[in-house]
C-alpha atoms as a PDB file:
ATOM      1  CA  UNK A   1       4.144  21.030   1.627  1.00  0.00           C
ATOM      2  CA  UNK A   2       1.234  18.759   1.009  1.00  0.00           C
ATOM      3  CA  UNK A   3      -1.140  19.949   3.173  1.00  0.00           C
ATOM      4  CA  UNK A   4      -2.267  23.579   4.332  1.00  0.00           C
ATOM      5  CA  UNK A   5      -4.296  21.953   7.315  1.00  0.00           C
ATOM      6  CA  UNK A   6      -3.538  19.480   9.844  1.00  0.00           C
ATOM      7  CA  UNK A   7      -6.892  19.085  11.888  1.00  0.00           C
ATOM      8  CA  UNK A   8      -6.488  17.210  15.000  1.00  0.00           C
ATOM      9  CA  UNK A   9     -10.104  15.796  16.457  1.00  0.00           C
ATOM     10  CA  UNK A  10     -10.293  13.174  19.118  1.00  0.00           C
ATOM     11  CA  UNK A  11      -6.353  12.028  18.653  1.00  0.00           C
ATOM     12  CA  UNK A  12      -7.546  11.414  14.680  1.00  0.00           C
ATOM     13  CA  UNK A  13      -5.504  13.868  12.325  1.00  0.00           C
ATOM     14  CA  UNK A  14      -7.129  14.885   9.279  1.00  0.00           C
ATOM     15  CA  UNK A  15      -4.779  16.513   6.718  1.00  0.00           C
ATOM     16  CA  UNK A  16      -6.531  19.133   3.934  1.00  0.00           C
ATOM     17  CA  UNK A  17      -4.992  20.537   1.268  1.00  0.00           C
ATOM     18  CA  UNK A  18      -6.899  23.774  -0.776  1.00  0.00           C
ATOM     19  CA  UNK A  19      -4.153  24.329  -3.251  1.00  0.00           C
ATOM     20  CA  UNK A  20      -3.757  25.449  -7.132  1.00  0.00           C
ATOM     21  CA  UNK A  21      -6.760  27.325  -7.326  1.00  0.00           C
ATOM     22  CA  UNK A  22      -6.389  28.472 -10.085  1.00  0.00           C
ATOM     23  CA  UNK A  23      -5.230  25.193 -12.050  1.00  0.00           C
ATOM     24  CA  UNK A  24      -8.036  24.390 -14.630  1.00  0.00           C
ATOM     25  CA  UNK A  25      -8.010  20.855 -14.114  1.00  0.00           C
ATOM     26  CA  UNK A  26      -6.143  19.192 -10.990  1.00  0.00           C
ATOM     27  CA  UNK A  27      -4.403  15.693 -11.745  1.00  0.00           C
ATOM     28  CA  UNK A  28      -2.825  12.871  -9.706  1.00  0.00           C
ATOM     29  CA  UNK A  29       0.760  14.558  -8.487  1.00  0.00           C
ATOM     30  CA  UNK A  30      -0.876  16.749  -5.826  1.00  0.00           C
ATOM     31  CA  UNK A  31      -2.355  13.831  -4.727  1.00  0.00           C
ATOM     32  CA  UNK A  32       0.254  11.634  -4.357  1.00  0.00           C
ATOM     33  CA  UNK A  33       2.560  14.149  -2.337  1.00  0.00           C
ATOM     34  CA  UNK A  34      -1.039  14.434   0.022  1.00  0.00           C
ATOM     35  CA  UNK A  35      -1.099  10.246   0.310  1.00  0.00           C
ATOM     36  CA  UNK A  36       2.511  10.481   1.121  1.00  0.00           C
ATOM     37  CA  UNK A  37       1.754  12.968   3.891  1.00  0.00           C
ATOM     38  CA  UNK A  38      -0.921  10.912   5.181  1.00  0.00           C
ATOM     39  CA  UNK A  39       1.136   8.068   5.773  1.00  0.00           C
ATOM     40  CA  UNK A  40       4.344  10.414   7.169  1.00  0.00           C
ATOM     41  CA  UNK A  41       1.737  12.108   9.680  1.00  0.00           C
ATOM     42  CA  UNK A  42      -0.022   8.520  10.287  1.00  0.00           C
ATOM     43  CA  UNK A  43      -3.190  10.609   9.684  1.00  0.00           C
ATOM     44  CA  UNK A  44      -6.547   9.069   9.456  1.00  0.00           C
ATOM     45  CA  UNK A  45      -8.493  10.872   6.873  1.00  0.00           C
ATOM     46  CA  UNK A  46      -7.245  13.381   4.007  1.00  0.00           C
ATOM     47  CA  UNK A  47      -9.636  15.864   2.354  1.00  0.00           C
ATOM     48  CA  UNK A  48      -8.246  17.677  -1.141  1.00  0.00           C
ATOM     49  CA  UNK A  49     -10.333  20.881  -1.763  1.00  0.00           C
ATOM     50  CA  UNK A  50     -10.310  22.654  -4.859  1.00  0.00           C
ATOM     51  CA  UNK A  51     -13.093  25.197  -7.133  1.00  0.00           C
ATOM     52  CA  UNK A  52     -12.616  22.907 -10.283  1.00  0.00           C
ATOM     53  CA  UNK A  53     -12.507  19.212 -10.893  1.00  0.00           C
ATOM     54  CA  UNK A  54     -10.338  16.801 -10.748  1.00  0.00           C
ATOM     55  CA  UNK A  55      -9.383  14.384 -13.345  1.00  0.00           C
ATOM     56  CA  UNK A  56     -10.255  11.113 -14.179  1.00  0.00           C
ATOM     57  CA  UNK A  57      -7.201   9.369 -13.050  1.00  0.00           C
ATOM     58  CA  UNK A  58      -7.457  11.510 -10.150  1.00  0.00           C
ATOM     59  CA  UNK A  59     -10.508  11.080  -9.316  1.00  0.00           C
ATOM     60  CA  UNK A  60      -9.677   7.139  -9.426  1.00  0.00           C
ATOM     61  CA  UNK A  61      -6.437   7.511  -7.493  1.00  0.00           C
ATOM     62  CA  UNK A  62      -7.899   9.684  -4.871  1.00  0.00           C
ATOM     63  CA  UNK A  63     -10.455   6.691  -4.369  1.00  0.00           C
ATOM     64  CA  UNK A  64      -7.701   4.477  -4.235  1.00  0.00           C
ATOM     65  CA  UNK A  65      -5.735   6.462  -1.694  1.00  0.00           C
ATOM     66  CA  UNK A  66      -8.778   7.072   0.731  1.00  0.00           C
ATOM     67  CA  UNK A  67      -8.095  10.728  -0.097  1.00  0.00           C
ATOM     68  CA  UNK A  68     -11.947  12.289   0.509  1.00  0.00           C
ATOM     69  CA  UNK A  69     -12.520  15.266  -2.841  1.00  0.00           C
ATOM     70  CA  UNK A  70     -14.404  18.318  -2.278  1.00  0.00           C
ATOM     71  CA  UNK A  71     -14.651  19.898  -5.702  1.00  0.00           C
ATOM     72  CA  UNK A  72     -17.040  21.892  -8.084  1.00  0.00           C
ATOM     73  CA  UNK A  73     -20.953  21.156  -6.549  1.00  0.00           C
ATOM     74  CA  UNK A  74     -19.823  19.258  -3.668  1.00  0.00           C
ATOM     75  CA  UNK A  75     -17.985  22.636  -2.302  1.00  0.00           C
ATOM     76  CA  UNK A  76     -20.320  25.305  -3.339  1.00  0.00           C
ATOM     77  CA  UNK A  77     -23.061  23.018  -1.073  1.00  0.00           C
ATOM     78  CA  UNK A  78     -20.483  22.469   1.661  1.00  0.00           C
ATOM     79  CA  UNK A  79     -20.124  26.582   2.202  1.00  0.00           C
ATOM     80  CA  UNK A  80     -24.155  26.569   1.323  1.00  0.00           C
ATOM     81  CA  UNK A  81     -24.825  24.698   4.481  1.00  0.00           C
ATOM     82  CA  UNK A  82     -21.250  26.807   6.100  1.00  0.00           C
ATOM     83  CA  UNK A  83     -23.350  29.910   5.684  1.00  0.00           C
ATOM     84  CA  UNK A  84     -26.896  29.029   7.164  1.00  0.00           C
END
C-alpha cells in the first residue's frame, strides 16, 4: 500500500503516505510505488511525510513526480502551527 491517506477535498484526491519512520534516510522506491498510486487513483496532489530526510535522488525524483515532501524542519513547523 502506497499511501496511508486518501484525502478527498472538492472532488481533488490527495494521497499521503507517513511511512518507515524509523528508516534513517528515505530513498526513491517509496516514492515511486506513491507516483504509481497517484496515477492509479488519478489523484491530484501527493504529500510523503516522514521525521528524517530524504535523499538526494529522492529529493530530485519527488520534484520530478509532483510528489509535495514534508520532512525534518518543514514538519516540526507544520505541527508548530497544528498546535496553536
Amino acid at each position: 500500500k502506497a499511501a496511508d491517506l486518501q484525502l478527498l477535498k472538492d472532488g481533488q484526491i490527495t494521497l499521503v503516505a507517513a511511512k518507515r519512520w524509523k528508516a534513517a534516510n528515505h530513498g526513491v522506491e517509496a516514492l515511486r510505488d506513491l507516483a504509481a498510486a497517484k496515477e492509479s487513483h488519478n489523484a491530484a496532489a501527493c504529500v510523503y511525510v516522514s521525521i528524517t530526510g530524504v535523499t538526494d535522488t529522492a529529493q530530485q525524483f519527488a520534484q520530478a513526480q509532483g510528489i509535495t515532501l514534508v520532512a525534518d524542519v518543514a514538519l516540526a513547523q507544520l505541527m508548530l502551527q497544528a498546535a496553536k
